[in-house]
Protein backbone atom coordinates (compact mmCIF):
# COMPACT_ATOMS: atom_id res chain seq x y z
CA UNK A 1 90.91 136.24 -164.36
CA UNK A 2 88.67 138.89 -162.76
CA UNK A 3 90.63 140.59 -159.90
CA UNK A 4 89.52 140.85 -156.75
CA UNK A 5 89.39 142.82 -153.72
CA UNK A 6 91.98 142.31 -151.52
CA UNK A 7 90.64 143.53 -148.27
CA UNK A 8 93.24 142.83 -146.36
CA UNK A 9 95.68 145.45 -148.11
CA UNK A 10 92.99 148.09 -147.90
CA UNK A 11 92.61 147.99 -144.34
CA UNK A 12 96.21 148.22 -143.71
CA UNK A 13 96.77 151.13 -145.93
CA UNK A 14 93.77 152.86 -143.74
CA UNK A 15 95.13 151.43 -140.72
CA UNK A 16 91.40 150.36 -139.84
CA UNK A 17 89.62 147.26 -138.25
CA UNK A 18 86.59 145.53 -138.64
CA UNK A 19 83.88 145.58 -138.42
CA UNK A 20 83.10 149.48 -139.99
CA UNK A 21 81.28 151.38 -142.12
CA UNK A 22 81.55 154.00 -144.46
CA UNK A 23 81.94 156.66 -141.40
CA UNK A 24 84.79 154.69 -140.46
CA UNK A 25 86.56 154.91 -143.93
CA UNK A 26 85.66 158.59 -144.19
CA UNK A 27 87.65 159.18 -141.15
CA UNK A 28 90.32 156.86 -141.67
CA UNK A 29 91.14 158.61 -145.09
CA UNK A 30 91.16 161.40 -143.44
CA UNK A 31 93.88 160.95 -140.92
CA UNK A 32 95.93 159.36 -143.19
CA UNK A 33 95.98 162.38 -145.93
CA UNK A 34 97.40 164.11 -142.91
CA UNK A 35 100.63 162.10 -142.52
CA UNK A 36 101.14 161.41 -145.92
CA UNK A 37 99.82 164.52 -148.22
CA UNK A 38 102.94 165.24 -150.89
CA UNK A 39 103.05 168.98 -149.44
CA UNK A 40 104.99 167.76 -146.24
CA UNK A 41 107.05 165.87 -147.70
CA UNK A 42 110.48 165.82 -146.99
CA UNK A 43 112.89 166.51 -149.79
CA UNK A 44 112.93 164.33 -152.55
CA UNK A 45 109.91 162.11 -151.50
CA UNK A 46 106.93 164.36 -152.76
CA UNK A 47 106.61 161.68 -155.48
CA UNK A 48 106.67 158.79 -153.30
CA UNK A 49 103.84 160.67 -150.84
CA UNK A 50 101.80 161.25 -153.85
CA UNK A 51 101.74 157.56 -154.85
CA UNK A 52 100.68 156.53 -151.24
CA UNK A 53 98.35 159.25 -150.64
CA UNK A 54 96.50 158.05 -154.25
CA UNK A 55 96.26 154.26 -153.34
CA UNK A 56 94.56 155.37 -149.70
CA UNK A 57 92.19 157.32 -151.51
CA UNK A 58 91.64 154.36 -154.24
CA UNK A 59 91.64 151.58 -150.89
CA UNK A 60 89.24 153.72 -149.49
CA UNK A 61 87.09 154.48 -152.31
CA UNK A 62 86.55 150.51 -152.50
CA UNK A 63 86.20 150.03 -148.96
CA UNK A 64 83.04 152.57 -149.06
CA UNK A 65 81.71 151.09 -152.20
CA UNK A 66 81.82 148.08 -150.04
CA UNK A 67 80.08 149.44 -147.07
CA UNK A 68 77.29 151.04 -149.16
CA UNK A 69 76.25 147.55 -150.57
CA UNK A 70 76.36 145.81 -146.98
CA UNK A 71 73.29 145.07 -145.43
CA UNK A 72 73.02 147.99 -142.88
CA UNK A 73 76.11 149.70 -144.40
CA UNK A 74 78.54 147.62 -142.08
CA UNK A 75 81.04 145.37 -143.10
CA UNK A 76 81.46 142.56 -140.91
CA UNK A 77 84.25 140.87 -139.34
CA UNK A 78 83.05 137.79 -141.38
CA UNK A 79 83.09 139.69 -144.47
CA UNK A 80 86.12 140.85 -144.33
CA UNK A 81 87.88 137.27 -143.68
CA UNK A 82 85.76 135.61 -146.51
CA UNK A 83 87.15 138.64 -148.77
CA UNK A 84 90.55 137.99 -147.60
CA UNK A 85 90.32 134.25 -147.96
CA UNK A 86 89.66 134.70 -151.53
CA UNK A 87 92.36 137.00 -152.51
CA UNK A 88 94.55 134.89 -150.66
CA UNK A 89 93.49 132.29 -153.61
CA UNK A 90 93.77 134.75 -155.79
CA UNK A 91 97.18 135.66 -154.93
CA UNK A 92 98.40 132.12 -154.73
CA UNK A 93 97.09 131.00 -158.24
CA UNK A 94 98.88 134.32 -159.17
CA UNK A 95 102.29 133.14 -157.63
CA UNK A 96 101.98 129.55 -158.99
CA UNK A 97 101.84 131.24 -162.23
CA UNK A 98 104.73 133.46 -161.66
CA UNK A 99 106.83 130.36 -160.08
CA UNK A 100 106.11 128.46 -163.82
CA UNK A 101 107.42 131.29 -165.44
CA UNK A 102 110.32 131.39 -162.98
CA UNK A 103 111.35 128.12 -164.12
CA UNK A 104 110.70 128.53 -167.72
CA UNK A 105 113.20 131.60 -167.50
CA UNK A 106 115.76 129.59 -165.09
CA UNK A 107 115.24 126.79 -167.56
CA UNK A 108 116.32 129.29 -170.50
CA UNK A 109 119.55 130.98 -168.29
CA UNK A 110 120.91 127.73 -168.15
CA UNK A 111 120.87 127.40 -171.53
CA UNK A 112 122.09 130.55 -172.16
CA UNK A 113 124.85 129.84 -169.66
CA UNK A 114 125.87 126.78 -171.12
CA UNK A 115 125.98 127.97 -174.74
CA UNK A 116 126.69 131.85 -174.29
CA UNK A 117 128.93 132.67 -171.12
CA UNK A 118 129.75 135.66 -171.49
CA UNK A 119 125.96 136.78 -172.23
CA UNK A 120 126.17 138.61 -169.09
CA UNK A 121 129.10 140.29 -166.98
CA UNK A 122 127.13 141.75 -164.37
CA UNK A 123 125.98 139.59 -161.41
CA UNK A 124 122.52 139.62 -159.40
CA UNK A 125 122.91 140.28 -155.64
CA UNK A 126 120.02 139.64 -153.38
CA UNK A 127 120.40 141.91 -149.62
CA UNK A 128 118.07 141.36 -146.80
CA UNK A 129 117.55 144.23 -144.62
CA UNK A 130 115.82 144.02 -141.48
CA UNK A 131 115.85 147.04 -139.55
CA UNK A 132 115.00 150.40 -141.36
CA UNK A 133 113.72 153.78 -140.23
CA UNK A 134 110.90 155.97 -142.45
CA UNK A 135 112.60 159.05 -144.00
CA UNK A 136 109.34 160.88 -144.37
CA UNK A 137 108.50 160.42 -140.05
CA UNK A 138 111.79 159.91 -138.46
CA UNK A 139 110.38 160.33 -134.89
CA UNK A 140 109.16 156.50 -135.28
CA UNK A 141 112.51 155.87 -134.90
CA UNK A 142 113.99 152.46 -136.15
CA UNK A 143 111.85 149.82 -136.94
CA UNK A 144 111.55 145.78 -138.03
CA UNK A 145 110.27 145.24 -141.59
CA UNK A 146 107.86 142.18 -141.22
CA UNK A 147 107.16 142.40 -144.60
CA UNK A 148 106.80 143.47 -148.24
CA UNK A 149 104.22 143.92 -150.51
CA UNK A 150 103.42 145.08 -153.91
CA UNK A 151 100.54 146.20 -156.10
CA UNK A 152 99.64 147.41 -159.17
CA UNK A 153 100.60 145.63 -162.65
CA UNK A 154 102.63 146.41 -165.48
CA UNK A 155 104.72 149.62 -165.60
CA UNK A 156 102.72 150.98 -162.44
CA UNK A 157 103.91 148.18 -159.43
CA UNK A 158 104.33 149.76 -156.26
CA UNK A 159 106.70 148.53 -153.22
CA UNK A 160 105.23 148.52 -149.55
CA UNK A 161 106.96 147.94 -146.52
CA UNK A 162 104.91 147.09 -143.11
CA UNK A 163 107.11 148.16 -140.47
CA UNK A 164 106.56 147.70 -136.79
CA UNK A 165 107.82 150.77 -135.23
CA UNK A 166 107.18 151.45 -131.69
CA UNK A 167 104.45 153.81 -132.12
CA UNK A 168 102.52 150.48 -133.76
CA UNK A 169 102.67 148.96 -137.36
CA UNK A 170 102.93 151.25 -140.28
CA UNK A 171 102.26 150.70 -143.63
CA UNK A 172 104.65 152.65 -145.74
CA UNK A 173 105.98 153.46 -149.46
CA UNK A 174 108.97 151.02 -149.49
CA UNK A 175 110.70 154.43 -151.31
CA UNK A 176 110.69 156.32 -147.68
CA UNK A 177 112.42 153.65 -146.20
CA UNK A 178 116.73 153.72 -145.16
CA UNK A 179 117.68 150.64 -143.81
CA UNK A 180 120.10 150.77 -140.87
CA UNK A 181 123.57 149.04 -140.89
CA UNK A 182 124.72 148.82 -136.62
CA UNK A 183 127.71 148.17 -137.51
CA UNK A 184 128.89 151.89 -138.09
CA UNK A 185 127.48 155.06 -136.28
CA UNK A 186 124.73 157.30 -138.59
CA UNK A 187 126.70 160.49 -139.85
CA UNK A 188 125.99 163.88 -138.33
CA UNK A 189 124.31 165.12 -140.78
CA UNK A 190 122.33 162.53 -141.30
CA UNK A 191 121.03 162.70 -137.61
CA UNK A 192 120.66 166.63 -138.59
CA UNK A 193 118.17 166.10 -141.50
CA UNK A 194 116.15 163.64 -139.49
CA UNK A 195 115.59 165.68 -136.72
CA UNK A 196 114.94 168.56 -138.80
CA UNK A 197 111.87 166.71 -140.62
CA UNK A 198 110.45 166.12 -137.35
CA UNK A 199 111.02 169.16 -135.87
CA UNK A 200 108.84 170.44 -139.36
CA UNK A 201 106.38 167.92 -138.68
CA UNK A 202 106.13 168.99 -134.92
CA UNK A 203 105.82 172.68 -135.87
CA UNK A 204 103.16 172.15 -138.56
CA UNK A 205 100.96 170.32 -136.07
CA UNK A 206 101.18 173.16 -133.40
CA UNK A 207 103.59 171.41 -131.10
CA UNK A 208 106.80 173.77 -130.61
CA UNK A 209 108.15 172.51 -127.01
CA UNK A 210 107.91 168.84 -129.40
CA UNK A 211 109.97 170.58 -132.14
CA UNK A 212 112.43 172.31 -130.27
CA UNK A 213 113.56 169.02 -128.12
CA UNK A 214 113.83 167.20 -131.58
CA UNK A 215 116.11 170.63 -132.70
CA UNK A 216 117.77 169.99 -129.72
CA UNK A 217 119.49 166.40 -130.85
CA UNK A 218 120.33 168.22 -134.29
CA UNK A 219 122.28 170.86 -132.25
CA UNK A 220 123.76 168.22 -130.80
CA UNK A 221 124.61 166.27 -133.67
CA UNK A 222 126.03 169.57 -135.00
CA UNK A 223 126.57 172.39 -132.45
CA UNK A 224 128.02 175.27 -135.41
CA UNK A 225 124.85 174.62 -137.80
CA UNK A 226 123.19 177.72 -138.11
CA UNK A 227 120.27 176.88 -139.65
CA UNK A 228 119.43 174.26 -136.67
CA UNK A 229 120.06 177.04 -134.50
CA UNK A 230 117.97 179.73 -136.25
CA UNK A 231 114.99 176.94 -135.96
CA UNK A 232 115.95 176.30 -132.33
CA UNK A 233 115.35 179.86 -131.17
CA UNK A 234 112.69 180.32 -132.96
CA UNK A 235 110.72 177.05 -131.81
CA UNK A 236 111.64 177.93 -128.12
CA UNK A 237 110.27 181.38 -128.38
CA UNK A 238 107.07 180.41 -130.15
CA UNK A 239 107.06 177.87 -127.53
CA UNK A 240 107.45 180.73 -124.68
CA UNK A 241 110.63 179.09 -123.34
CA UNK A 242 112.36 182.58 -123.46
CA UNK A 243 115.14 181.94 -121.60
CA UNK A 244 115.84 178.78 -123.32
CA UNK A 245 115.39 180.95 -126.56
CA UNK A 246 117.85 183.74 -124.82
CA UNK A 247 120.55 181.33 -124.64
CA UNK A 248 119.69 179.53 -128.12
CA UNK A 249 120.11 182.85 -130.10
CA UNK A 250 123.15 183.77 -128.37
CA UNK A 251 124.55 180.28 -129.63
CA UNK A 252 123.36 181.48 -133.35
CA UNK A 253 125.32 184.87 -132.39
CA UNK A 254 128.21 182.99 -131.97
CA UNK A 255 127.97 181.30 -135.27
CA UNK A 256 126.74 184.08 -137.36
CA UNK A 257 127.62 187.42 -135.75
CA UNK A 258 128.61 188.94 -138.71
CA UNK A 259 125.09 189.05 -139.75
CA UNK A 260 122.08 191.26 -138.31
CA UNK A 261 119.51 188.53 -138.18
CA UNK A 262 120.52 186.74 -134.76
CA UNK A 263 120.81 190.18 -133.37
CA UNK A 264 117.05 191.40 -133.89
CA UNK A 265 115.94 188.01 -132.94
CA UNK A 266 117.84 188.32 -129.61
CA UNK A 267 116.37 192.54 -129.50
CA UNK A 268 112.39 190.88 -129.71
CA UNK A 269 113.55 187.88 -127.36
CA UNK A 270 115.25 189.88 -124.56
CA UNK A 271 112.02 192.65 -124.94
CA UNK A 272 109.67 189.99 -124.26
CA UNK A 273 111.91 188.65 -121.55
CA UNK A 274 111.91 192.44 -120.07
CA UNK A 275 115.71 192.67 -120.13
CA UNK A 276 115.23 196.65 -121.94
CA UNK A 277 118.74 197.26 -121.79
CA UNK A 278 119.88 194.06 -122.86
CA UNK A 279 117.49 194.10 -125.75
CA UNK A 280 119.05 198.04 -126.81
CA UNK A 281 122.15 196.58 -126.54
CA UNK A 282 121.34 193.68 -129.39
CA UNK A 283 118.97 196.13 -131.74
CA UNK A 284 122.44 198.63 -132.19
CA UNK A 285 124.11 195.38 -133.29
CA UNK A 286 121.77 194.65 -135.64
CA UNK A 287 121.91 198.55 -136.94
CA UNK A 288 125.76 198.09 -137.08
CA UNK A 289 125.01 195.02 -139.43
CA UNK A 290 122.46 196.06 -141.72
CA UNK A 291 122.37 199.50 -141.30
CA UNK A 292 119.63 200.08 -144.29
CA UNK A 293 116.82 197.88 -142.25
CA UNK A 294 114.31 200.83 -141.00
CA UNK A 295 112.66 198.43 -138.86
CA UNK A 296 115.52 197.67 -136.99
CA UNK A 297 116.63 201.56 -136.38
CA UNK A 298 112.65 201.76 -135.14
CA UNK A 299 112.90 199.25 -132.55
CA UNK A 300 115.83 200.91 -131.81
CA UNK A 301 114.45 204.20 -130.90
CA UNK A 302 111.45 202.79 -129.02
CA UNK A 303 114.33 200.50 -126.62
CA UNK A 304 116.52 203.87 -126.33
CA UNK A 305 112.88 205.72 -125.77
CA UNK A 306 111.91 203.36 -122.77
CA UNK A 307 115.44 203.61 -121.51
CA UNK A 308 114.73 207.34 -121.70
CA UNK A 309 117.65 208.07 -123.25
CA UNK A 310 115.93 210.49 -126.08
CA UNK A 311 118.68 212.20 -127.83
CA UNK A 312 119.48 208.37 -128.97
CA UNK A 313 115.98 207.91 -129.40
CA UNK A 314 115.37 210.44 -131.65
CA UNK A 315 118.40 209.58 -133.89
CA UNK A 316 117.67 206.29 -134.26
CA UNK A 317 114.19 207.69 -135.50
CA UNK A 318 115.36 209.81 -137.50
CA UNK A 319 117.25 207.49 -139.20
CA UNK A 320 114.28 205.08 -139.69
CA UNK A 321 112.45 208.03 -141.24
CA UNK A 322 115.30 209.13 -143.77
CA UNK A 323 115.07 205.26 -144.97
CA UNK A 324 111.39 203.89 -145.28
CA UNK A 325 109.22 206.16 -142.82
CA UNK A 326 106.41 204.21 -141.45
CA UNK A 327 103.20 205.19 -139.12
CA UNK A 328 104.58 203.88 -136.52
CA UNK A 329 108.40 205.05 -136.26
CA UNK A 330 106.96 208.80 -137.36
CA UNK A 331 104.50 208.73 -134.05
CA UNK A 332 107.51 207.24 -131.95
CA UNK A 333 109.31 209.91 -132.86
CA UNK A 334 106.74 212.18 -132.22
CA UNK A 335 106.71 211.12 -128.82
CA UNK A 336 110.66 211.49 -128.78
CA UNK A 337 110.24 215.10 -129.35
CA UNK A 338 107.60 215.75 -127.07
CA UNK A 339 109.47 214.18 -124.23
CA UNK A 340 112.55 216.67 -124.87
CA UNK A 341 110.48 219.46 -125.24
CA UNK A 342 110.59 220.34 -129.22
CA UNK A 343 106.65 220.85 -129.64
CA UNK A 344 107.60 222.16 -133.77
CA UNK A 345 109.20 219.05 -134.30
CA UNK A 346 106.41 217.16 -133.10
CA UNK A 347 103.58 218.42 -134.84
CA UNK A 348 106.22 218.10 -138.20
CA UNK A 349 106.22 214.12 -137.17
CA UNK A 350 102.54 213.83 -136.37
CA UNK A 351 101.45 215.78 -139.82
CA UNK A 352 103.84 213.55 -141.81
CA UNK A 353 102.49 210.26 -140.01
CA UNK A 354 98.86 211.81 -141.35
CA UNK A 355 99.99 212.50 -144.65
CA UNK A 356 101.59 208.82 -145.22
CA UNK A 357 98.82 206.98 -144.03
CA UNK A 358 95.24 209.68 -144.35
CA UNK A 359 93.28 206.45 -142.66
CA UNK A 360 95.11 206.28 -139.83
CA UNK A 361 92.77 207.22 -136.76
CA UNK A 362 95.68 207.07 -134.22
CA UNK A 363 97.80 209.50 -136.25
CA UNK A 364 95.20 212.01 -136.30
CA UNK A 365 94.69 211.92 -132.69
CA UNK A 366 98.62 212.71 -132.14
CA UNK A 367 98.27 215.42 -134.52
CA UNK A 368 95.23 217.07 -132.55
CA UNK A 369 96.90 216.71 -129.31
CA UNK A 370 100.16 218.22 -130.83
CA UNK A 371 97.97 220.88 -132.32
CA UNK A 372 96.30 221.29 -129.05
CA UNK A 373 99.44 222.46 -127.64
CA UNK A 374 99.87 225.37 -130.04
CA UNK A 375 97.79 228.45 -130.97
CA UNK A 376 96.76 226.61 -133.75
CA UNK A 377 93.34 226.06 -131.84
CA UNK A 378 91.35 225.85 -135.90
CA UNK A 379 93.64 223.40 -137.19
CA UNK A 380 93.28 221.25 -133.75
CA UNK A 381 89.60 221.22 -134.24
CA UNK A 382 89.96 220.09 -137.74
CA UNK A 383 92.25 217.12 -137.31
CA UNK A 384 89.82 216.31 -134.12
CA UNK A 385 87.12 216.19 -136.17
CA UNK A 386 88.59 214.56 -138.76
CA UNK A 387 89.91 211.33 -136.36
CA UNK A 388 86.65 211.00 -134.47
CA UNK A 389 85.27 210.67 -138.22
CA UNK A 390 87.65 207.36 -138.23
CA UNK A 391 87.23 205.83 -135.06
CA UNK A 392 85.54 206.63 -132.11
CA UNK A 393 87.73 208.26 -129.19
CA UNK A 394 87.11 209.68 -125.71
CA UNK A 395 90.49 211.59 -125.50
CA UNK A 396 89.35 212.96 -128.95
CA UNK A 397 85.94 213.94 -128.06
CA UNK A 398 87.06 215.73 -124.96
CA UNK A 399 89.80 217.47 -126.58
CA UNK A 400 87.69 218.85 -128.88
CA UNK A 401 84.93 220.18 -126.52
CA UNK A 402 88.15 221.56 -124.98
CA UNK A 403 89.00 223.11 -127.78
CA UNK A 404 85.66 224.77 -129.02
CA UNK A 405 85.45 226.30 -125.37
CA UNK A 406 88.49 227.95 -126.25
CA UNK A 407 87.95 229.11 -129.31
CA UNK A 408 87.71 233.12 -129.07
CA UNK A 409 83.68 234.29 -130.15
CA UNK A 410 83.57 237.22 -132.70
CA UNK A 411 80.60 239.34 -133.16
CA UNK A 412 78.96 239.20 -136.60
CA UNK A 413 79.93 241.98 -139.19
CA UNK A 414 76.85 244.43 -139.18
């Protein structure tokens, strides 16, 4: 029997309506590789994404076919219910077979039962579930399966569920599906991984406040998780809810103290919130916990530097330079020792920022200004000259007119 197109299914894979054209499948295919592409997945159900993502693409690569050969490249509502009439007769000349065959084999397990009891030890059970929620979107919440479907033939039949949630009817891989028993509560950390997934979801689609009230019921669920807290600060401060992140990573302080990561997040959080001191306070317990992160000693030196406390400035520096120096720490420091008054040690920090990173325009411009402060008036010139060469610079150019002012004239030899 030639197969035929059942419309119907397509449409409801797409989530589309008729009348529409190819425009309208184009689009529809395209919103729904965005909910159901394999690479946001959750866990374990990349397979079952990949399946559902390849029969919308196949539904809608019919669906256009369709629309191409329409006259005006619209399908009609009409259309589409004489298509669906006749895969409805398809489908039921398909089940009458399958009910013949059902008898033929209930025909045969009687005899089998009558003549070999013992055939088979195992019995069938048959369980209804109603209510289910989708593992891959668990913001849908809990739905009502109104039915099931399946397609495909042979070793490649697929399950679907149509579930009315109450963000409207989805169409789903019946794989992605856990069916709710009332009777008992849901386990914590159950509630914890379904939160989490649409917390990821929320956070992939640019929506943080969204992602850190789902990461909110997962604290709940579990207060002492730390990896729901870690997310939870994180989505409030990328959110710009800093106080709410200011109390959530002092909750992940509490769970993991012992380890410097909660501390630097709390350093950044509290120097965005323009709590200085409270920020110094968290980058020394970070130091105190990893004491071999250079990044950490350098944001450090710069809190201790706009607390103007220097001499802990310029250890903190220090120590950030005798790990991994950097550009950055090297001119910090730089500034360190201008500020108490050690111009030597300043042009040593502003000729080693120059000489691990020769493209650096703003480390040549420290290095002429810390020049510029010495009677090394030919060397100033040079490193001027040499940063305007990189990048253009006012300060630069003036210093250096400065400079060749200065510069003492000598006759020339007769």
């Amino acid at each position: 029997m030639p197969g035929v197109l059942d419309i119907e299914q397509s449409l409801l894979l797409l989530e589309l309506q008729p009348p529409f054209d190819k425009r309208d499948v184009q689009l529809a295919r395209r919103r729904q590789a965005k909910v159901w592409h394999p690479d946001i997945a959750p866990p374990g159900k990349q397979f079952e994404h990949e399946r559902h993502l390849k029969a919308i693409n196949e539904a809608a690569d019919q669906l256009e076919r369709l629309a191409e050969g329409s006259r005006g490249g619209k399908v009609s509502r009409n259309a589409v219910k004489v298509s669906a009439a006749a895969a409805r007769t398809a489908r039921a000349e398909e089940g009458r077979r399958n009910y013949e065959a059902q008898q033929r084999a209930r025909a045969h397990d009687e005899d089998r039962a009558a003549n070999d009891p013992f055939g088979s030890q195992v019995p069938d059970h048959s369980v209804v579930h109603r209510y289910a929620r989708c593992v891959a979107y668990p913001e849908w919440g809990v739905g009502s399966v109104t039915g099931i479907y399946f397609t495909g033939g042979g070793d490649d039949i697929q399950q679907w569920a149509r579930v009315r949630f109450h963000v409207g009817v989805r169409t789903v891989p019946a794989g992605t599906l856990q069916f709710v028993d009332f009777s008992k509560p849901d386990a914590g950390a159950d509630r914890v991984e379904r939160f989490m997934t649409a917390a990821q979801h929320a956070t992939l689609e640019g929506n943080h406040a969204l992602a850190a009230q789902r990461l909110i019921y997962a604290r709940d669920a579990e207060p002492d998780n730390v990896t729901v807290l870690r997310l939870l600060t994180l989505a409030f401060w990328q959110a710009g809810n800093l106080n709410a992140a200011g109390r959530a990573v002092r909750d992940w302080a509490r769970a993991e103290g012992d380890r410097p990561a909660p501390h630097r997040f709390a350093a950044r959080i509290y120097e965005d919130m323009g709590a200085i001191d409270l920020a110094a306070e968290a980058a020394q317990r970070a130091v105190e916990r990893g004491t071999g992160d250079a990044d950490a000693w350098e944001r450090l030196g710069r809190l201790r530097l706009r607390l103007m406390d220097r001499e802990a400035a310029i250890f903190a520096l220090e120590r950030a330079r005798s790990i991994v120096p950097s550009v950055e720490g090297l001119l910090d420091l730089a500034l360190a020792y201008h500020l108490a008054g050690d111009l030597g040690a300043e042009v040593t920090a502003c000729e080693q920022a120059t000489l691990l990173d020769g493209e650096s325009s703003a480390a040549w411009a420290r290095y002429a200004h810390a020049l510029a402060r010495t009677d090394r008036v030919s060397d100033a010139i040079e490193a001027c000259d040499f940063a305007l060469r990189l990048a253009e610079n006012d300060e630069v150019a003036e210093l250096l007119a400065r400079l060749r002012d200065e510069l003492p004239r000598v006759l020339p030899a007769a």
